[in-house]
N, C-alpha and C. Protein backbone atom coordinates (compact mmCIF):
# COMPACT_ATOMS: atom_id res chain seq x y z
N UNK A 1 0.82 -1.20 0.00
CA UNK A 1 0.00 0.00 0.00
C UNK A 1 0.87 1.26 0.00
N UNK A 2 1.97 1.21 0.86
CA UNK A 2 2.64 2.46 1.33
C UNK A 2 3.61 2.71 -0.46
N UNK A 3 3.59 1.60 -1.19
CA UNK A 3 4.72 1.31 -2.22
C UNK A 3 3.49 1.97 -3.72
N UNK A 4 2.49 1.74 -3.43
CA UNK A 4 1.32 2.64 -4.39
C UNK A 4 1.29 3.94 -4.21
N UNK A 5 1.11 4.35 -3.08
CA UNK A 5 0.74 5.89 -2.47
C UNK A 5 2.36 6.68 -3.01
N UNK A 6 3.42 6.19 -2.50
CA UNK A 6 4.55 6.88 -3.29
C UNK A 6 4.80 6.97 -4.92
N UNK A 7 4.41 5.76 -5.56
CA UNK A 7 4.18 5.80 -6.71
C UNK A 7 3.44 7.20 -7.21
N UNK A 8 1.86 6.58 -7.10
CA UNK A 8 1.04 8.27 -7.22
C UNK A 8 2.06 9.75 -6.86
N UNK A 9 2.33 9.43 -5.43
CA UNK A 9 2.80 10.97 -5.07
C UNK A 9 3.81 11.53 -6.18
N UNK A 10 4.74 10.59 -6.64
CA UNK A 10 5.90 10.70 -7.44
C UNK A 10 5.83 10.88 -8.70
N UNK A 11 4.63 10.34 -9.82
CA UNK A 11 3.74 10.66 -10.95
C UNK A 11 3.15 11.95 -10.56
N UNK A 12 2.55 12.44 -9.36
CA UNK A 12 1.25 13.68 -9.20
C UNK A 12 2.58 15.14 -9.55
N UNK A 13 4.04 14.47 -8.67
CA UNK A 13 5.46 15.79 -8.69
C UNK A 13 6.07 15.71 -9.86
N UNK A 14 5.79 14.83 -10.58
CA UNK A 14 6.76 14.62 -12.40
C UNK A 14 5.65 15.39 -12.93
N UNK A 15 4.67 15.06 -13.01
CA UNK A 15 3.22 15.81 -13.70
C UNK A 15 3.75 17.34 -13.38
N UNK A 16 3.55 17.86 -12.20
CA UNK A 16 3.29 18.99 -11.90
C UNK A 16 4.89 19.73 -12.17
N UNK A 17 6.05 19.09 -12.20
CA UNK A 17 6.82 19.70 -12.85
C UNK A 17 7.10 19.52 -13.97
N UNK A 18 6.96 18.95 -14.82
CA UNK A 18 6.68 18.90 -16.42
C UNK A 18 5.39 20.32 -17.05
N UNK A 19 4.28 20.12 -15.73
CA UNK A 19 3.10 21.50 -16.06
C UNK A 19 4.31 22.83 -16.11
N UNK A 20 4.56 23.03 -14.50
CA UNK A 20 5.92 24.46 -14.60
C UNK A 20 6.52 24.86 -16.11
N UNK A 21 7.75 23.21 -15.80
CA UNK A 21 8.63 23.48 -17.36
C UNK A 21 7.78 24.24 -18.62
N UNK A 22 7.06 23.44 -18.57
CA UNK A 22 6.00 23.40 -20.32
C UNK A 22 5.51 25.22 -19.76
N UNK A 23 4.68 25.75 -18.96
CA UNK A 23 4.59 26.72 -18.47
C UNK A 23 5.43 27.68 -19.03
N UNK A 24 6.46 27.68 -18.38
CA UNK A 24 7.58 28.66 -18.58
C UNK A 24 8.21 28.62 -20.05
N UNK A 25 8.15 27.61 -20.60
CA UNK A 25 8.98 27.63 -22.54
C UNK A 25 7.78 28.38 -22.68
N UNK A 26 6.70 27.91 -22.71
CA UNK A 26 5.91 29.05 -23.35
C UNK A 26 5.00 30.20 -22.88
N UNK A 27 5.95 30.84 -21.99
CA UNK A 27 5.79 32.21 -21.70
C UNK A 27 7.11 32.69 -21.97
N UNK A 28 8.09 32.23 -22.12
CA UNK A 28 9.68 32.46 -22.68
C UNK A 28 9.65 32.59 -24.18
N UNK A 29 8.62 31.84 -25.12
CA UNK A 29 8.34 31.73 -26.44
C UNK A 29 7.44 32.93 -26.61
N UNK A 30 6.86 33.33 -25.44
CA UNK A 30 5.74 34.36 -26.51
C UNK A 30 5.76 34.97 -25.12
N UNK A 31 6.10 35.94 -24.74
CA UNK A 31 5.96 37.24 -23.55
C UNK A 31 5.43 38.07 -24.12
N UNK A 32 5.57 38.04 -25.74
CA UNK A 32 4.85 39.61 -25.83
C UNK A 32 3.21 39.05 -25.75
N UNK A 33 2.59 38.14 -26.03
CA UNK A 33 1.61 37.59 -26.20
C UNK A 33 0.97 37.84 -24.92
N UNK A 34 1.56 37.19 -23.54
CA UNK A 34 1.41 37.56 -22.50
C UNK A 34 1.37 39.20 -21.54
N UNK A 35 1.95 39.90 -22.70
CA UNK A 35 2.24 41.10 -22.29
C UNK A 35 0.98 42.16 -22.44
N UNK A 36 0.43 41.95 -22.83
CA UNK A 36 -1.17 42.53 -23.44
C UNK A 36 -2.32 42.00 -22.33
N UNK A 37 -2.29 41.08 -20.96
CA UNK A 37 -2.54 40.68 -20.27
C UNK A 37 -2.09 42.20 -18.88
N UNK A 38 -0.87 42.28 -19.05
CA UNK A 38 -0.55 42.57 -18.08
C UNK A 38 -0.16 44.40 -18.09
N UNK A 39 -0.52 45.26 -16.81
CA UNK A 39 -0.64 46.72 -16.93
C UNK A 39 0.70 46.96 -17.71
N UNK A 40 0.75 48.38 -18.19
CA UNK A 40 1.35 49.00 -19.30
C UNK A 40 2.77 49.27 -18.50
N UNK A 41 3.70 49.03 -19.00
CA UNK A 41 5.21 48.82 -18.10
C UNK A 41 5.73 49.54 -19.28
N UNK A 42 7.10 50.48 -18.98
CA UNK A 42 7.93 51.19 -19.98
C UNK A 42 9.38 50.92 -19.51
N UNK A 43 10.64 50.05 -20.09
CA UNK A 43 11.41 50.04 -19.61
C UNK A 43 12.51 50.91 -20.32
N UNK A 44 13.16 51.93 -19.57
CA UNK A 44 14.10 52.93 -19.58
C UNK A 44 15.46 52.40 -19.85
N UNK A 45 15.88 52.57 -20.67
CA UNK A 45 17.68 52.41 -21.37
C UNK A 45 18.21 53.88 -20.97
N UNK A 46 18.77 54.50 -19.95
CA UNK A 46 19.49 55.58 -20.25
C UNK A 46 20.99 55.44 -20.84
N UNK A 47 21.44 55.78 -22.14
CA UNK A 47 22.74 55.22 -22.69
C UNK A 47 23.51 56.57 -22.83
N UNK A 48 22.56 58.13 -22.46
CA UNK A 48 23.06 59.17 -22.80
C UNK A 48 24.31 59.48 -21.95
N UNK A 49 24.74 60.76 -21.86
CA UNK A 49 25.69 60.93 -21.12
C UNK A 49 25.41 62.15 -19.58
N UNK A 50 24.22 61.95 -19.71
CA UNK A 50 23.13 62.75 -19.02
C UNK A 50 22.45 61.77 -18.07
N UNK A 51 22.59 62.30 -16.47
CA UNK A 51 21.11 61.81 -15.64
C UNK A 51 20.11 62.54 -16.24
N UNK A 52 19.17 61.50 -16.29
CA UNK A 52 18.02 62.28 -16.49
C UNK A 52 16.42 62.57 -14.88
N UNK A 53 16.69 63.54 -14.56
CA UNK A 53 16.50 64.12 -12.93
C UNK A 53 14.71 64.46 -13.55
N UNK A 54 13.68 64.08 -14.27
CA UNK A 54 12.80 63.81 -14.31
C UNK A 54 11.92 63.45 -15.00
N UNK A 55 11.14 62.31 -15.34
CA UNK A 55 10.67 61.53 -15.81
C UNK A 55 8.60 61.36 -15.46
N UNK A 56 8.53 61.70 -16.61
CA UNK A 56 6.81 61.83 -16.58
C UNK A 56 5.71 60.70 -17.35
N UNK A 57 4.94 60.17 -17.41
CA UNK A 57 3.70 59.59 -18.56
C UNK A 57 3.05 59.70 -18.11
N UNK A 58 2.22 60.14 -19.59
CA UNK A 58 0.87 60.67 -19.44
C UNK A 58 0.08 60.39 -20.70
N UNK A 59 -1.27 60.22 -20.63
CA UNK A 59 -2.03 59.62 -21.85
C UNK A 59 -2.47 60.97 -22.64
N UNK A 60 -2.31 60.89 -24.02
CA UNK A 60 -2.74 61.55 -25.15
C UNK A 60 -4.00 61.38 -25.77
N UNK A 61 -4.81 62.11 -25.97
CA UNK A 61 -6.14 61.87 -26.57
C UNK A 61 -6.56 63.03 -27.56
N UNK A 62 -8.03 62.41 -28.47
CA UNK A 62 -8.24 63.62 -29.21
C UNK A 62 -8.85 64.74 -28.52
N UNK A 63 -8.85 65.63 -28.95
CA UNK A 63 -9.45 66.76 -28.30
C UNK A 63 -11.18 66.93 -29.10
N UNK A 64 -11.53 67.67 -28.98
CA UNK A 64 -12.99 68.38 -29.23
C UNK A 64 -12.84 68.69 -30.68
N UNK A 65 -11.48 69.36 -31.40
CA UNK A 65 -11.44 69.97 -32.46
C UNK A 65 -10.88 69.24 -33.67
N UNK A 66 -10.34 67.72 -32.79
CA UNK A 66 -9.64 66.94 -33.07
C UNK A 66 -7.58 66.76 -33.17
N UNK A 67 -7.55 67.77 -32.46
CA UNK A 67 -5.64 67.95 -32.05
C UNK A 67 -5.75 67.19 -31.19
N UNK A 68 -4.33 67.04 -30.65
CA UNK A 68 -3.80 66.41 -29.75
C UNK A 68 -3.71 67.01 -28.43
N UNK A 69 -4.25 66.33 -27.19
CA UNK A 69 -4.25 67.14 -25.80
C UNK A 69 -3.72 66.08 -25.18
N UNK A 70 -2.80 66.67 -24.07
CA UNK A 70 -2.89 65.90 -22.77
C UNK A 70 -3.75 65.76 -21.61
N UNK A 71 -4.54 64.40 -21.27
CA UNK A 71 -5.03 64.51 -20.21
C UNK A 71 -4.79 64.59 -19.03
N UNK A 72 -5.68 64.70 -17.79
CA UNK A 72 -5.07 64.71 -16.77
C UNK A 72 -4.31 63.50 -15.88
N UNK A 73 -4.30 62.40 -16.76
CA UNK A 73 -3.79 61.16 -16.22
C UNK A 73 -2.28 61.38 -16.73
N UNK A 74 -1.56 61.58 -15.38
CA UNK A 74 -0.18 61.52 -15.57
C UNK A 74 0.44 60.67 -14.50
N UNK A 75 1.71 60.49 -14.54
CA UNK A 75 2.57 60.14 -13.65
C UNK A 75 4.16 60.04 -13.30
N UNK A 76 4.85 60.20 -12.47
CA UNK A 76 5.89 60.66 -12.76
C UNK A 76 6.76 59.73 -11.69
N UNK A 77 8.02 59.24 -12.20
CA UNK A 77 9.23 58.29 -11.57
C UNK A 77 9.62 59.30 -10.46
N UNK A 78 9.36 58.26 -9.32
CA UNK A 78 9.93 59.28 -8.03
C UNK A 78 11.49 59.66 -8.44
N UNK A 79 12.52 58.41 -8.68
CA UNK A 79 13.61 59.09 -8.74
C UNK A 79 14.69 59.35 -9.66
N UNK A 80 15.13 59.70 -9.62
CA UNK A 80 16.73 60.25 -10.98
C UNK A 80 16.79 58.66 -11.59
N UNK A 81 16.93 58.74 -13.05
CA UNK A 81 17.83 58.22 -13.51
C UNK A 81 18.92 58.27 -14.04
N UNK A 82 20.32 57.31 -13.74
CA UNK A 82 21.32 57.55 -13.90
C UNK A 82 21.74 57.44 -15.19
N UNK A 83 22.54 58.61 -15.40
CA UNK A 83 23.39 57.96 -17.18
C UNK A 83 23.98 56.34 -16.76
N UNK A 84 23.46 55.70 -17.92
CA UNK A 84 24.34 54.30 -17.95
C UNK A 84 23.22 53.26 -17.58
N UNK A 85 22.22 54.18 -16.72
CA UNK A 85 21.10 52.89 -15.73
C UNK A 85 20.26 52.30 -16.41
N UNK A 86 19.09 51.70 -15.63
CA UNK A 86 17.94 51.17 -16.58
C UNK A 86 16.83 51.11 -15.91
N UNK A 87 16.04 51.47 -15.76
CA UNK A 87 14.50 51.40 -14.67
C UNK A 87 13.06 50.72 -15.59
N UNK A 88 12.55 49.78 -14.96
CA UNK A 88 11.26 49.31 -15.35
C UNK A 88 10.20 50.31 -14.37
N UNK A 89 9.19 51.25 -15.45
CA UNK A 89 8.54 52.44 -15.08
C UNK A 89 6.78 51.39 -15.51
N UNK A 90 6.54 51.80 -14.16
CA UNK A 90 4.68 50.84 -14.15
C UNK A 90 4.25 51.93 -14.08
N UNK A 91 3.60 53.01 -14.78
CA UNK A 91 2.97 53.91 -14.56
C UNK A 91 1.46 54.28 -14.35
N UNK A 92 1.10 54.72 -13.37
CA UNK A 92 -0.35 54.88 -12.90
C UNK A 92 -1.24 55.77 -13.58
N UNK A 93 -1.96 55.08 -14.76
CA UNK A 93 -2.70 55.97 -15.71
C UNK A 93 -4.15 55.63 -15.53
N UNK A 94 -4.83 56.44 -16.00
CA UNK A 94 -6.39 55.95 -16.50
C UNK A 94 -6.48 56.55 -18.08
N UNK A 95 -7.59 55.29 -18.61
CA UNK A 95 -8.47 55.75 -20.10
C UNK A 95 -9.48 55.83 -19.78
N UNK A 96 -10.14 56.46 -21.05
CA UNK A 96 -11.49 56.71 -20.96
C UNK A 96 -11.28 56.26 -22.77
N UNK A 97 -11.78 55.55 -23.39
CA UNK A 97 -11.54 55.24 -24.86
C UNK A 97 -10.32 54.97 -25.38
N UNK A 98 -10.18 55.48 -25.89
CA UNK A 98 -9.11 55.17 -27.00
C UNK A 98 -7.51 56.41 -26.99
N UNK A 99 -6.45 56.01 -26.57
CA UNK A 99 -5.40 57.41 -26.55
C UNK A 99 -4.20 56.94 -27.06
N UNK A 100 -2.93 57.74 -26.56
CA UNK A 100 -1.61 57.23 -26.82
C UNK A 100 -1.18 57.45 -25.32
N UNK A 101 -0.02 57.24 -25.24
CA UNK A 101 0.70 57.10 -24.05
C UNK A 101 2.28 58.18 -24.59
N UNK A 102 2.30 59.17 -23.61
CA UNK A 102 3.84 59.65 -23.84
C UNK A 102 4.84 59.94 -22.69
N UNK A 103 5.88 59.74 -23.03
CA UNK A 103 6.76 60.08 -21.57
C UNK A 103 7.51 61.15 -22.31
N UNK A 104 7.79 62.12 -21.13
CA UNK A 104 8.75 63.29 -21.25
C UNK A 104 9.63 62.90 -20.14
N UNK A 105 10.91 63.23 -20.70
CA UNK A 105 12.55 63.19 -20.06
C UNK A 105 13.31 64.10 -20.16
N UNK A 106 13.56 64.91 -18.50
CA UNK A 106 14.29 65.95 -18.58
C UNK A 106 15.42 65.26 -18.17
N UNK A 107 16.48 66.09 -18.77
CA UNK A 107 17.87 65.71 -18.44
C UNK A 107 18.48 66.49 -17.61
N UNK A 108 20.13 66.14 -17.07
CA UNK A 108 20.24 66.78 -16.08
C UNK A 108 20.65 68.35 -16.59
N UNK A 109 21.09 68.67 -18.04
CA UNK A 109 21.53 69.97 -18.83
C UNK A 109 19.87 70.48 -18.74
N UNK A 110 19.06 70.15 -18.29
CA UNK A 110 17.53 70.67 -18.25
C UNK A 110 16.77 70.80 -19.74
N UNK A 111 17.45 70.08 -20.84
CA UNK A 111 16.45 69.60 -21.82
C UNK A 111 15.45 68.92 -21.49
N UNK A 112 14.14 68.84 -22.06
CA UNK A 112 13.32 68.03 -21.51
C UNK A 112 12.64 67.35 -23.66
N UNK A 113 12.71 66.48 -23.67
CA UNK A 113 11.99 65.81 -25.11
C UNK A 113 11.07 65.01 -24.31
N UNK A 114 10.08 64.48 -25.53
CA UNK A 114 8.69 64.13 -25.09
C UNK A 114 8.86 63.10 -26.44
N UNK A 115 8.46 61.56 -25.71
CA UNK A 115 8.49 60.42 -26.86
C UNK A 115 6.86 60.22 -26.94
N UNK A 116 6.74 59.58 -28.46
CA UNK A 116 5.08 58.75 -28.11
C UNK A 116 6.06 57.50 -27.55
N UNK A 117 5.46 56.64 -26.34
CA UNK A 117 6.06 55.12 -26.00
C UNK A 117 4.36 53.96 -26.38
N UNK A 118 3.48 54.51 -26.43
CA UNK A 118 2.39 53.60 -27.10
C UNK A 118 1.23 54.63 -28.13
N UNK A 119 1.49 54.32 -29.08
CA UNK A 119 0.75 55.01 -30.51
C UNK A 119 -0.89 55.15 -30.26
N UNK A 120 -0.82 53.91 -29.61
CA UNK A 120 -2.66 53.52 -29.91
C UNK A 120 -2.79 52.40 -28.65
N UNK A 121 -3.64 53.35 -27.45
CA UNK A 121 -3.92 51.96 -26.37
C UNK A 121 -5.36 52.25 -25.95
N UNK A 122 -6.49 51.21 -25.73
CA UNK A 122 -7.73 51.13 -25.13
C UNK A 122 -7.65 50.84 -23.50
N UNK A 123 -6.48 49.75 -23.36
CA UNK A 123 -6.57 49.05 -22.20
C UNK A 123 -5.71 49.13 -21.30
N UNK A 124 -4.47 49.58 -21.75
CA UNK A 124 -3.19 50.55 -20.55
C UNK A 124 -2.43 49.15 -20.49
N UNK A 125 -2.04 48.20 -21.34
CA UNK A 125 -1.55 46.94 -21.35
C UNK A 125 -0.46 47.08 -22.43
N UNK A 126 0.63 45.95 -21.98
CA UNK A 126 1.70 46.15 -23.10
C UNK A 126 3.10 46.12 -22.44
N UNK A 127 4.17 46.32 -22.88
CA UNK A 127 5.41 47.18 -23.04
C UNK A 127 5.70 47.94 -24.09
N UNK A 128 6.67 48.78 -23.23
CA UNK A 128 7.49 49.68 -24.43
C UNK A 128 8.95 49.26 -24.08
N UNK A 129 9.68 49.32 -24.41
CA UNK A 129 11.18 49.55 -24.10
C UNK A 129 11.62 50.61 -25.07
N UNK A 130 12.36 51.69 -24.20
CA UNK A 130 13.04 53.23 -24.95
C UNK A 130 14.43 53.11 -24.77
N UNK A 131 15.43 53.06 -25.71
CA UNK A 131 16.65 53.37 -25.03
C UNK A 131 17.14 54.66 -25.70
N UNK A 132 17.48 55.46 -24.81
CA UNK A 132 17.90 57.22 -25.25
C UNK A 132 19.18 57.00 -25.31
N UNK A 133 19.88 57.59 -26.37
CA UNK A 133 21.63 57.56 -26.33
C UNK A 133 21.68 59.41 -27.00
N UNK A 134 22.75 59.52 -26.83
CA UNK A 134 23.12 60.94 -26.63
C UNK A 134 22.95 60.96 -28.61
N UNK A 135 22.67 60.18 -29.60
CA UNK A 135 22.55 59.76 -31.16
C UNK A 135 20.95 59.86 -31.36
N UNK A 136 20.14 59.63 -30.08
CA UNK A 136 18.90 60.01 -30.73
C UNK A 136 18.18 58.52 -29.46
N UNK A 137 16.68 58.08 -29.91
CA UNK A 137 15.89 57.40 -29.11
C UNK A 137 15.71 56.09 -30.19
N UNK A 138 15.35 55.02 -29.44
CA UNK A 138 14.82 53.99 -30.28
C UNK A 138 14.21 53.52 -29.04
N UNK A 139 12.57 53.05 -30.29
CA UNK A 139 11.36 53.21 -29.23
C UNK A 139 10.76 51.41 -29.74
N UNK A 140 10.70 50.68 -28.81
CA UNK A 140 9.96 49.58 -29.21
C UNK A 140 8.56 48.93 -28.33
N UNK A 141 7.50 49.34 -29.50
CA UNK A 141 6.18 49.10 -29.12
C UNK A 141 5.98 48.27 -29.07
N UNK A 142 4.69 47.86 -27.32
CA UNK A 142 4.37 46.55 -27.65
C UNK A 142 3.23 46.78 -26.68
N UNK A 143 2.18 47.66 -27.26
CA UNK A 143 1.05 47.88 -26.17
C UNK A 143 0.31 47.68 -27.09
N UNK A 144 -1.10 47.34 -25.94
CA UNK A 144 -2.28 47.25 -26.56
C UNK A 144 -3.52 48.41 -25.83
């Protein structure tokens, strides 16, 4: 009896780690897939030669006349980022329909530029990854 019950137990822990493994290849195979699940995350490359001492997002929408406005859903990285660093930014937004998403980055020379990091979002889901180098930005979308 005791030589059955270990059997089972030992099939129920191969099962359930074979579920994990299989689990994880395919969330390792498709994250962005999974990423549309989960709130809107922006991860920061600073490569410039600049801290950049403040960091904002905020959602874009149409206006009344049909331009571009900012709403009042913003949010801003409590702290400095360092030249060289890298920060994953979860930012606390609301929609109401349909907008874009933009972050503005002041640097520590007190430039401040303003990226789109999601073109087109309903649901505040996704990534972006930005990496800024002192050559310009490269922006990779992956919101929904």
């Amino acid at each position: 009896m005791k030589k059955k019950v270990l059997i089972v137990i030992g099939c129920l822990i191969a099962i359930l780690a074979l579920t994990i493994a299989g689990a994880r290849a395919v969330y390792n195979d498709h994250e962005d897939f999974f990423n549309m699940f989960k709130s809107f995350t922006v991860r920061i490359d600073n490569q410039s030669d600049f801290d950049f001492v403040a960091i904002e997002a905020g959602i874009l929408q149409s206006g009344d006349n049909g331009d571009i406005v900012e709403t009042g859903s913003k949010d801003t990285l409590a702290n400095p980022l360092a030249s060289g660093d890298k920060v994953t930014f979860k930012p606390k937004l609301s929609i109401q329909g349909e907008g874009g998403i933009y972050l503005k980055v002041t640097d520590s020379s007190g430039r401040t530029e303003t990226y789109g990091v999601c073109s087109y979002t309903e649901s505040l889901s996704g990534q972006t990854d930005v990496i800024v180098s002192n050559d310009g930005v490269k922006i990779d979308q992956n919101c929904y």
